[in-house]
PDB file of N, CA and C in Angstrom:
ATOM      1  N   UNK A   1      93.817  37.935   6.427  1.00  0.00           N
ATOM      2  CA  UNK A   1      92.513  37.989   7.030  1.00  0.00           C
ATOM      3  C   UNK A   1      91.416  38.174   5.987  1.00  0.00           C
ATOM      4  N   UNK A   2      91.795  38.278   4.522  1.00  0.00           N
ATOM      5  CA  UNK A   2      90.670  38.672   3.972  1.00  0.00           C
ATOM      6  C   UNK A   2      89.904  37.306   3.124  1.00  0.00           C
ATOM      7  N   UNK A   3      90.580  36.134   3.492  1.00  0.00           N
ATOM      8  CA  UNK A   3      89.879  35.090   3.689  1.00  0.00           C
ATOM      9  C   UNK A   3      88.731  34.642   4.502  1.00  0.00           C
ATOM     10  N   UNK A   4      87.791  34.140   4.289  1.00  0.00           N
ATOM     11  CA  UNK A   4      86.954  34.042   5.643  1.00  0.00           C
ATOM     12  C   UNK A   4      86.701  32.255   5.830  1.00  0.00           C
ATOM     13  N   UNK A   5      86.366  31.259   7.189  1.00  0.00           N
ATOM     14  CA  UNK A   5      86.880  30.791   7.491  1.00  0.00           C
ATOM     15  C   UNK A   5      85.061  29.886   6.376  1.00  0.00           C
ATOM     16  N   UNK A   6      85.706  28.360   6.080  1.00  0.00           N
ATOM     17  CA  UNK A   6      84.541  27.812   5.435  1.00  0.00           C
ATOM     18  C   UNK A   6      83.130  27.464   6.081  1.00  0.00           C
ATOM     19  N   UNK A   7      82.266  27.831   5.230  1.00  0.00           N
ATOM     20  CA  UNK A   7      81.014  27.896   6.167  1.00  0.00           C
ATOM     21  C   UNK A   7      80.772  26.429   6.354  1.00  0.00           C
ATOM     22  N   UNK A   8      80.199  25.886   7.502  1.00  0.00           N
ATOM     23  CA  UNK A   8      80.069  24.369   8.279  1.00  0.00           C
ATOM     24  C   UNK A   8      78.439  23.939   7.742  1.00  0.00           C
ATOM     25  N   UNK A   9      78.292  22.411   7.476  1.00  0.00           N
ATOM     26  CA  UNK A   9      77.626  22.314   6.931  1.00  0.00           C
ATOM     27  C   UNK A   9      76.466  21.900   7.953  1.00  0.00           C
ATOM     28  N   UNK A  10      75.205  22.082   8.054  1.00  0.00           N
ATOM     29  CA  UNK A  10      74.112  22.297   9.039  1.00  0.00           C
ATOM     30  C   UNK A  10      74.288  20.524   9.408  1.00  0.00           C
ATOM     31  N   UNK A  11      74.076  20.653  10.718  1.00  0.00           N
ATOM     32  CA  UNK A  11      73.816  19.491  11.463  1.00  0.00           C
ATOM     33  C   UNK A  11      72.508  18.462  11.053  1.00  0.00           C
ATOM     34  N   UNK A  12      72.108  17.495  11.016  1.00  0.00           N
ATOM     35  CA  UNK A  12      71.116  16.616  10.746  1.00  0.00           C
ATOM     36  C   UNK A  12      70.202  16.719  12.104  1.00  0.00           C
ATOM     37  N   UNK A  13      70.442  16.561  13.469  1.00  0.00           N
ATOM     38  CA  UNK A  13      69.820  16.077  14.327  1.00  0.00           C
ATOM     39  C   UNK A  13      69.036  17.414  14.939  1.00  0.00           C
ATOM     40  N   UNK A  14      68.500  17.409  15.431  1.00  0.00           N
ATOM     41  CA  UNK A  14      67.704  18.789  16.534  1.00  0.00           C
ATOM     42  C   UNK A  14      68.522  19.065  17.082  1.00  0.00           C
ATOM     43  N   UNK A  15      68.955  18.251  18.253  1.00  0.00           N
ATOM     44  CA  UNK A  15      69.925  18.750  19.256  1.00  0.00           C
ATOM     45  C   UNK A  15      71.457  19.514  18.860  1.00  0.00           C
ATOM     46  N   UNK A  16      71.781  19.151  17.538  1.00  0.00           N
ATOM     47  CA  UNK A  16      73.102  19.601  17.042  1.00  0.00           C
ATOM     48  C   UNK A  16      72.540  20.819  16.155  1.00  0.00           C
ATOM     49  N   UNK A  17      71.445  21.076  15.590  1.00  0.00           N
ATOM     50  CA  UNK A  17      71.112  22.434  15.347  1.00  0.00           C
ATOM     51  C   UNK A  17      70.835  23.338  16.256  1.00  0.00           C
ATOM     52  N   UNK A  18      70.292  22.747  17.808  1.00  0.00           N
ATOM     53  CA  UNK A  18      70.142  23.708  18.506  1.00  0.00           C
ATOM     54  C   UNK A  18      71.861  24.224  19.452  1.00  0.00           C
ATOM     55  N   UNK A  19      72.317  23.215  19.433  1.00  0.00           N
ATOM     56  CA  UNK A  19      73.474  23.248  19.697  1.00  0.00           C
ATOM     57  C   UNK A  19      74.269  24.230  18.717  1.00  0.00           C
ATOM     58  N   UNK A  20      74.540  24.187  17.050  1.00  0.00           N
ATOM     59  CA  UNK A  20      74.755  25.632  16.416  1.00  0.00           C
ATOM     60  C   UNK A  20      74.577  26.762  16.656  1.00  0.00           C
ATOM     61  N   UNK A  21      72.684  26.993  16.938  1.00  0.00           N
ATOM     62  CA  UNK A  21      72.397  28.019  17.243  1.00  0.00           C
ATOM     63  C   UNK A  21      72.906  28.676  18.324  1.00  0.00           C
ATOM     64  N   UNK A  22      73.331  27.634  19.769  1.00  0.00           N
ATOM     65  CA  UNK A  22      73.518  28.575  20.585  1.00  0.00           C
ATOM     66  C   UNK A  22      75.183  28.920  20.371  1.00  0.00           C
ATOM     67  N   UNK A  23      75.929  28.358  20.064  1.00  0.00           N
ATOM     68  CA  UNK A  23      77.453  28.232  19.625  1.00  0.00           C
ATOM     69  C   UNK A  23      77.382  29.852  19.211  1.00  0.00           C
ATOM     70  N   UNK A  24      76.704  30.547  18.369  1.00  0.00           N
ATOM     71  CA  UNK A  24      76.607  31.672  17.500  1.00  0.00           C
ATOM     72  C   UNK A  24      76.398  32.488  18.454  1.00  0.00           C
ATOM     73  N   UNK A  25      75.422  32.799  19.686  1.00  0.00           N
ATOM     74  CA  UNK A  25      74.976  33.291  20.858  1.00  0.00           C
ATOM     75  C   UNK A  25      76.084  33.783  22.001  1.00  0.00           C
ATOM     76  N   UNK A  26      76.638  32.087  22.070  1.00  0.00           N
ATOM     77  CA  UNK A  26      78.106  32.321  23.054  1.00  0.00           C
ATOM     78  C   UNK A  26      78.998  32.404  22.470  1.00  0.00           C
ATOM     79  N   UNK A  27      79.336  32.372  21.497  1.00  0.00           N
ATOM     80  CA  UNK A  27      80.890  33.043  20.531  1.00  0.00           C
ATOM     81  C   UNK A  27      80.716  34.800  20.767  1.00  0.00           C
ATOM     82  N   UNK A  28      79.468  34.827  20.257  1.00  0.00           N
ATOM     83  CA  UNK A  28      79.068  36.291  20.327  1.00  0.00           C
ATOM     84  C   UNK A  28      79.626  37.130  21.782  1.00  0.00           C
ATOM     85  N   UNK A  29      79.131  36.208  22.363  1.00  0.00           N
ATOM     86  CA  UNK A  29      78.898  36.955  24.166  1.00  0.00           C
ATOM     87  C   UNK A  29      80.644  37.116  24.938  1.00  0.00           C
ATOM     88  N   UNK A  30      81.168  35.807  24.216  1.00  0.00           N
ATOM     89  CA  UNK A  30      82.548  35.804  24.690  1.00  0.00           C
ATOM     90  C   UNK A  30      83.249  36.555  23.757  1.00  0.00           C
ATOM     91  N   UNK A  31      83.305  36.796  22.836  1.00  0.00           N
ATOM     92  CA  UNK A  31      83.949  37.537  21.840  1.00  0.00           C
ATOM     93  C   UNK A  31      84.303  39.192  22.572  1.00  0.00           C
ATOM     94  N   UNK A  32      82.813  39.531  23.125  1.00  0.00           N
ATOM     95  CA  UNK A  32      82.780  40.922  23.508  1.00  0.00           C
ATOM     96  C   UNK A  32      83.199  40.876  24.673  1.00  0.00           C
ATOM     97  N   UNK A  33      83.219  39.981  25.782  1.00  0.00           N
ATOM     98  CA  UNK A  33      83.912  39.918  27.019  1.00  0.00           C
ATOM     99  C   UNK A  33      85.346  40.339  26.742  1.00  0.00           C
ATOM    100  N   UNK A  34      85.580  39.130  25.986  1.00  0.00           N
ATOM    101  CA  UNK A  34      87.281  39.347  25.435  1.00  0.00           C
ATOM    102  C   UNK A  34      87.648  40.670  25.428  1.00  0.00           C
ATOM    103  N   UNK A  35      86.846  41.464  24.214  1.00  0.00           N
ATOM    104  CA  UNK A  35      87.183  42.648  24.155  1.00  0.00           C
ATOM    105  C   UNK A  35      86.982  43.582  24.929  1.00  0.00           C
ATOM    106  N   UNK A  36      86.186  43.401  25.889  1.00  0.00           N
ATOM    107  CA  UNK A  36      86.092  44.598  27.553  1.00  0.00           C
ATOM    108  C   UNK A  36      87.711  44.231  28.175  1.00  0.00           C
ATOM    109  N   UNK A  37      88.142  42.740  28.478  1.00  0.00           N
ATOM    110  CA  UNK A  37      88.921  42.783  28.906  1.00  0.00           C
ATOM    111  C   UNK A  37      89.916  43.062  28.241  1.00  0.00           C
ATOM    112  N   UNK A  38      90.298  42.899  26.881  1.00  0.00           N
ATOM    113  CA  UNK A  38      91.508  43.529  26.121  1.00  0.00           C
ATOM    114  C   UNK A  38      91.472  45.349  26.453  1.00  0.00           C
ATOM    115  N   UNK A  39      90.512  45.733  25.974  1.00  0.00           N
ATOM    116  CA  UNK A  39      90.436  47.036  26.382  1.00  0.00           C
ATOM    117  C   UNK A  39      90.908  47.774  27.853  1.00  0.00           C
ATOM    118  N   UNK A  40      90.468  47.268  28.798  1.00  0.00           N
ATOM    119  CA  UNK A  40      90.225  47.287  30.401  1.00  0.00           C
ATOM    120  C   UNK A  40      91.707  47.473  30.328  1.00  0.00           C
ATOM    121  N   UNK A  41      92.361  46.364  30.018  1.00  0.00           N
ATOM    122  CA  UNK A  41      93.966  46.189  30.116  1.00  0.00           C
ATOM    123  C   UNK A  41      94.452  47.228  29.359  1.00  0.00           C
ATOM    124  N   UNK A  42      94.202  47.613  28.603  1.00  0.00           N
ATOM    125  CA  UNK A  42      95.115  48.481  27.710  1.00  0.00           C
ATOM    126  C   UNK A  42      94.986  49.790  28.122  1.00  0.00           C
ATOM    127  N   UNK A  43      93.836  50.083  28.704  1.00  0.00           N
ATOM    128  CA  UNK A  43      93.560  51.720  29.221  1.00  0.00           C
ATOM    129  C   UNK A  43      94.542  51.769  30.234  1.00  0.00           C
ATOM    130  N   UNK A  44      94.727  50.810  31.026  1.00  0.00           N
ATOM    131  CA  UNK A  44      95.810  50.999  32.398  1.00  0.00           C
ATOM    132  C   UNK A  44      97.136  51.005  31.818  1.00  0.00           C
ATOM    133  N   UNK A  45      97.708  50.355  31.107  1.00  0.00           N
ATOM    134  CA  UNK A  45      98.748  50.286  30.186  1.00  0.00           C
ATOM    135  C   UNK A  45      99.541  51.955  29.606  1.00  0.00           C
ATOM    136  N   UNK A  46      98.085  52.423  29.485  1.00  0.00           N
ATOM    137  CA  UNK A  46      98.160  53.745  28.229  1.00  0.00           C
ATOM    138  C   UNK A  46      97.985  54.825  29.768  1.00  0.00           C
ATOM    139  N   UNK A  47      97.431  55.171  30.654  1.00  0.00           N
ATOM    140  CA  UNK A  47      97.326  55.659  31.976  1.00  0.00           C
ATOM    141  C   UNK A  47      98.829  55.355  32.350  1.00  0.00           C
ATOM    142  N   UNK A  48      99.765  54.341  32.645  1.00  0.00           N
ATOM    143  CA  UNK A  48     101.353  53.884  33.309  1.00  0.00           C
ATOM    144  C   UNK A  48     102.348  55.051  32.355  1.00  0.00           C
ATOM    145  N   UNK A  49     101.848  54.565  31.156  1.00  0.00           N
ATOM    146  CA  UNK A  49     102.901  55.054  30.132  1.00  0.00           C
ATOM    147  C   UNK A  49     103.027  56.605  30.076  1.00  0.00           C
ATOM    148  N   UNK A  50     101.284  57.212  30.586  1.00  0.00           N
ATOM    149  CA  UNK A  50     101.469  58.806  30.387  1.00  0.00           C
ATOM    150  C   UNK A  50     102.057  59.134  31.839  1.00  0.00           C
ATOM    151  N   UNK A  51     102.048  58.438  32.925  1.00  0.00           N
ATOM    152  CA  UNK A  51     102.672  58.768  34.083  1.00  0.00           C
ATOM    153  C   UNK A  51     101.744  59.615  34.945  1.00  0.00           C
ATOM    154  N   UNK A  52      99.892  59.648  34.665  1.00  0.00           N
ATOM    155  CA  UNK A  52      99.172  59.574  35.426  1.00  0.00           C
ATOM    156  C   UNK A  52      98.898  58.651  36.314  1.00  0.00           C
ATOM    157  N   UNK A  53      99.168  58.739  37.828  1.00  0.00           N
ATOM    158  CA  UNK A  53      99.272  58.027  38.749  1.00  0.00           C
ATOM    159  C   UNK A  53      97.871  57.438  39.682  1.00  0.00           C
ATOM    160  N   UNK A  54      96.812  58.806  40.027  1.00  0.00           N
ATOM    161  CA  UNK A  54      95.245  58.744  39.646  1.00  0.00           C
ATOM    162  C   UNK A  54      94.816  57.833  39.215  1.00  0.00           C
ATOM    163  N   UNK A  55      94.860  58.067  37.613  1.00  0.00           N
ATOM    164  CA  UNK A  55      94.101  57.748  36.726  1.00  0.00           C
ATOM    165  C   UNK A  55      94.242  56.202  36.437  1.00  0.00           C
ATOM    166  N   UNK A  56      95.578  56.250  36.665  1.00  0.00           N
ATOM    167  CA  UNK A  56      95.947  54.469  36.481  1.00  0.00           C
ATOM    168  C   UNK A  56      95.511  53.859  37.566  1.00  0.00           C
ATOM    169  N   UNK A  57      95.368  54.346  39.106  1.00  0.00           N
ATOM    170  CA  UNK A  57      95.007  53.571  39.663  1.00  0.00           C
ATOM    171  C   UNK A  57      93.210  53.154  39.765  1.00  0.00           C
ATOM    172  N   UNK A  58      93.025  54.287  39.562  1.00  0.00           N
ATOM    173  CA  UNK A  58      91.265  54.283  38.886  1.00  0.00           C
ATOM    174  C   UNK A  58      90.978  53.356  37.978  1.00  0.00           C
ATOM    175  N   UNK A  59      91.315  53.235  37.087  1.00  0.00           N
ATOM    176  CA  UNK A  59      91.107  52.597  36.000  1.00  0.00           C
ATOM    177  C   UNK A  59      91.637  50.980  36.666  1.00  0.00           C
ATOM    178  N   UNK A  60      92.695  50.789  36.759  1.00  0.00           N
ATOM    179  CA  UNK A  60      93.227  50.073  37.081  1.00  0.00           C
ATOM    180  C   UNK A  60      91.983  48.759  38.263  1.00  0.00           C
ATOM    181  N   UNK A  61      91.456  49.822  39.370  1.00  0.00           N
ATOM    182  CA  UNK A  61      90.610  49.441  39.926  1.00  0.00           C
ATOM    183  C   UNK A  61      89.504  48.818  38.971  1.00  0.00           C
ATOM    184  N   UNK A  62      88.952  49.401  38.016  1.00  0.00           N
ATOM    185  CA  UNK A  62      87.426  48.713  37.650  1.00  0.00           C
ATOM    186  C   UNK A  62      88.227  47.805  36.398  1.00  0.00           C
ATOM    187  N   UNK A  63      89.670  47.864  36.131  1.00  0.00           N
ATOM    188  CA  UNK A  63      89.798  46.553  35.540  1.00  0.00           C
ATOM    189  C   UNK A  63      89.917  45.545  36.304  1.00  0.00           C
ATOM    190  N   UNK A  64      90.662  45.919  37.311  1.00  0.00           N
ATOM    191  CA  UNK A  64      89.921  44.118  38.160  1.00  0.00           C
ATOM    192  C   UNK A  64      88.955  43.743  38.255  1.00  0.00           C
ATOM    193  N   UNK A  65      87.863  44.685  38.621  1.00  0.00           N
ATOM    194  CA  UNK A  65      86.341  43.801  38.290  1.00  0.00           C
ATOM    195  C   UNK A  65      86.781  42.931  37.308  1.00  0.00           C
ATOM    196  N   UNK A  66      86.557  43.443  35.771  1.00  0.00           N
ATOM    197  CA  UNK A  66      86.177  42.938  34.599  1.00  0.00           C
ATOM    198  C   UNK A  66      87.340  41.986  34.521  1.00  0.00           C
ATOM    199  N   UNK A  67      88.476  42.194  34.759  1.00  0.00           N
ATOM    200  CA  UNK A  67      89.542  40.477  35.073  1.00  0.00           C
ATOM    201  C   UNK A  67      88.891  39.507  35.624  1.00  0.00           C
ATOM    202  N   UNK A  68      88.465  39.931  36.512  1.00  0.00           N
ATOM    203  CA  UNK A  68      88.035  39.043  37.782  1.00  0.00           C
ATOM    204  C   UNK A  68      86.882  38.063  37.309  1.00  0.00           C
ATOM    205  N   UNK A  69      85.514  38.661  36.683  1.00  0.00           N
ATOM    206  CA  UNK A  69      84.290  38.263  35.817  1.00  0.00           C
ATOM    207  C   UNK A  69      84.494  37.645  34.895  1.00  0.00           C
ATOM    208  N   UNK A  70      85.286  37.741  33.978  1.00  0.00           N
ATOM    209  CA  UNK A  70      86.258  36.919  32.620  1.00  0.00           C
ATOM    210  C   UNK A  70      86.658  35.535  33.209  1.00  0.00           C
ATOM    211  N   UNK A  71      87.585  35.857  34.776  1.00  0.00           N
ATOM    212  CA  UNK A  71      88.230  34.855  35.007  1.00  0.00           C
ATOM    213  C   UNK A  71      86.745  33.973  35.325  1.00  0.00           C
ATOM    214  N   UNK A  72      85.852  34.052  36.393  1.00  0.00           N
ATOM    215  CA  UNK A  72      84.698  33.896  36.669  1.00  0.00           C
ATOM    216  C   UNK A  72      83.871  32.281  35.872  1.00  0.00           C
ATOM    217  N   UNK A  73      83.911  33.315  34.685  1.00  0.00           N
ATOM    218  CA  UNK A  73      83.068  32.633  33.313  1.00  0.00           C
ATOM    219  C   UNK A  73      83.902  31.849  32.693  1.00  0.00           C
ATOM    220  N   UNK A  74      85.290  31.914  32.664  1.00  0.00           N
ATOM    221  CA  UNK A  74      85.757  30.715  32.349  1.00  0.00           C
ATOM    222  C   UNK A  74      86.122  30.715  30.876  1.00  0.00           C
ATOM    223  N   UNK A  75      86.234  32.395  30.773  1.00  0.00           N
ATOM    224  CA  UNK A  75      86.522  32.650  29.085  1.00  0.00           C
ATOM    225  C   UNK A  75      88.123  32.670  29.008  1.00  0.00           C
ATOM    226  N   UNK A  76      88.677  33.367  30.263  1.00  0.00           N
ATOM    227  CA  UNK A  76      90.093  33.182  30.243  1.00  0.00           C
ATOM    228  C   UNK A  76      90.234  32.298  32.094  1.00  0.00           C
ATOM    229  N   UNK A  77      91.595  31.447  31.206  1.00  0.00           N
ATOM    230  CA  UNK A  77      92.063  30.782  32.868  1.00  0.00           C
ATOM    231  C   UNK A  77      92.290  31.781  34.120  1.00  0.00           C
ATOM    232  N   UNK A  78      91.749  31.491  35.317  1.00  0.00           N
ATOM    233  CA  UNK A  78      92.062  32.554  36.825  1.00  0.00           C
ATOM    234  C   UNK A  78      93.547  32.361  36.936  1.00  0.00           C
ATOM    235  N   UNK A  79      94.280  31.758  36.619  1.00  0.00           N
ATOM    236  CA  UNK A  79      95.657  31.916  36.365  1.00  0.00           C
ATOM    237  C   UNK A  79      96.520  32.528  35.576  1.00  0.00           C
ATOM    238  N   UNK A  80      96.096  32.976  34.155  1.00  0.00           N
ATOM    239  CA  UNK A  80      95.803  34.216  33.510  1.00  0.00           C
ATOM    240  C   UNK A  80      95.728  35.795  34.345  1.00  0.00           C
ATOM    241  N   UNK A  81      94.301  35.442  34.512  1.00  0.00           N
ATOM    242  CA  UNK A  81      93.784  36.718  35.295  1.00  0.00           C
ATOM    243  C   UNK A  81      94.274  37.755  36.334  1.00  0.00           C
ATOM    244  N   UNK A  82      94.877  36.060  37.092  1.00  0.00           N
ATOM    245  CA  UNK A  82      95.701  36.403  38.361  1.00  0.00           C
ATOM    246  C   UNK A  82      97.426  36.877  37.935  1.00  0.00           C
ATOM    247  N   UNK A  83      97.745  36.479  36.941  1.00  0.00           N
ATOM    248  CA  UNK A  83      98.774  36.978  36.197  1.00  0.00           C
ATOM    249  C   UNK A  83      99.029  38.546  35.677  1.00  0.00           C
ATOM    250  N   UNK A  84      98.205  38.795  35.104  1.00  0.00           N
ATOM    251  CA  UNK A  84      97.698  40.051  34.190  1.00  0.00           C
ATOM    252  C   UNK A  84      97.735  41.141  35.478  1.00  0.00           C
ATOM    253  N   UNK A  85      96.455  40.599  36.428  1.00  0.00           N
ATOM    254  CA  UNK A  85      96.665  41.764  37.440  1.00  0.00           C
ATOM    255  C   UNK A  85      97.691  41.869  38.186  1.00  0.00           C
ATOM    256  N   UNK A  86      98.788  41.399  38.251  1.00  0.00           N
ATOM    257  CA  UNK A  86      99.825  40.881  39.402  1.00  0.00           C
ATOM    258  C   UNK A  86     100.953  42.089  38.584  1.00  0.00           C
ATOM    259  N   UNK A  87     100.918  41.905  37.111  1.00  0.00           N
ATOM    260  CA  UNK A  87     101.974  42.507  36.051  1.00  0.00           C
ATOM    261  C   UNK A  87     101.574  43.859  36.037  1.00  0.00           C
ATOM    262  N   UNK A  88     100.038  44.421  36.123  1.00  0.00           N
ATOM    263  CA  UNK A  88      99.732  45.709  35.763  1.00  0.00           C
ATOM    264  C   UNK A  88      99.786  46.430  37.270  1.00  0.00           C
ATOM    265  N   UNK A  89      99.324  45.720  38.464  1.00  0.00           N
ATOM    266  CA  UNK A  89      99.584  46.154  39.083  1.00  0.00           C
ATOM    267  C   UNK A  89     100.853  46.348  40.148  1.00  0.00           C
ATOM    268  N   UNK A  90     101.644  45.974  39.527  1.00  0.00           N
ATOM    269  CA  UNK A  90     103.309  46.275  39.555  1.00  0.00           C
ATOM    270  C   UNK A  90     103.329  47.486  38.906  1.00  0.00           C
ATOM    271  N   UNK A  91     103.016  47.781  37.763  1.00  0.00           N
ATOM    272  CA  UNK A  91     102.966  48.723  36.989  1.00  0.00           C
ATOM    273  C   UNK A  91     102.764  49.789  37.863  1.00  0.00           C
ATOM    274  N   UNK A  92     101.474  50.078  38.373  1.00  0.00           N
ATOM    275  CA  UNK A  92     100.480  50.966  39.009  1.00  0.00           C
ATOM    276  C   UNK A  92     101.688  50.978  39.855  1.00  0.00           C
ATOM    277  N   UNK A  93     101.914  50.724  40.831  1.00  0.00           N
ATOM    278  CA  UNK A  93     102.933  50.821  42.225  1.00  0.00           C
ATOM    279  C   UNK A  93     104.451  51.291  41.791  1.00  0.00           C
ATOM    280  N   UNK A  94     104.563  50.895  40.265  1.00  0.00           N
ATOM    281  CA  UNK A  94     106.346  51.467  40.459  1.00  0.00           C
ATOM    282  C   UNK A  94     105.626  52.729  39.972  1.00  0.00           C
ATOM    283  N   UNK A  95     104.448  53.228  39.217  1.00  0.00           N
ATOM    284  CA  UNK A  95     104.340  54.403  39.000  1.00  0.00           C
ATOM    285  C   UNK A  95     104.242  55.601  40.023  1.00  0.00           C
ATOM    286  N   UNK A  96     103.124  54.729  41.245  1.00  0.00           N
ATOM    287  CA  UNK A  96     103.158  55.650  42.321  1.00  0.00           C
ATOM    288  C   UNK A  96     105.204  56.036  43.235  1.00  0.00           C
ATOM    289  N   UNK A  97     105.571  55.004  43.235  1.00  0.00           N
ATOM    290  CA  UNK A  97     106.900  54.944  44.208  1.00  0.00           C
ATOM    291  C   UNK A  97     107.987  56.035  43.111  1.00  0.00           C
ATOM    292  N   UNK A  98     107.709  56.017  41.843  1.00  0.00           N
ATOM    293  CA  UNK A  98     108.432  56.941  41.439  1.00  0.00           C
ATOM    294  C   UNK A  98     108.245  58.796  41.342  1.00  0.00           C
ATOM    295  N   UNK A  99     106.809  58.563  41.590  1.00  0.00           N
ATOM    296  CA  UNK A  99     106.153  60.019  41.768  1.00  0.00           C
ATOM    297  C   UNK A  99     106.838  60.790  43.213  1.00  0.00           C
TER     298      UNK A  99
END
């Protein structure tokens, strides 16, 4: 990683510079989505594993929002989405049925 990737050489036309500019805008915007939803997922993950039953389902809850909004925008496939929540919330339920 301590390579960095080659810088692209500026577009000629208007429309393909304005087109750069916004590329930089929405890389940006999806980048950080990504990472709400990497996060989102992993708090419920880390909630299953301590065998808080609550807390996972709490959490668990406002990560579907943010699945759901991801799937939405079209940053990750709703088939994905619908995946992810289907797996964690298996999770959530064998945690409660074993309590």
């Amino acid at each position: 990683m301590a390579t960095a990737k080659p810088k692209k050489k500026n577009p000629r036309l208007a429309s393909g510079r304005k087109r750069a500019r916004q590329d930089v805008k929405l890389n940006a915007a999806n980048s950080s989505l990504r990472s709400k939803y990497r996060t989102a997922v992993k708090n419920v993950e880390k909630a299953v594993v301590a065998g808080d039953k609550s807390k996972a389902t709490e959490l668990f809850a406002k990560m579907q929002a943010v699945v759901d909004t991801i799937a939405d925008k079209g940053i990750f496939h709703k088939n994905k989405a619908a995946r992810d929540k289907s797996r964690l919330s298996a999770k959530v339920k064998s945690l409660a049925a074993a309590a």
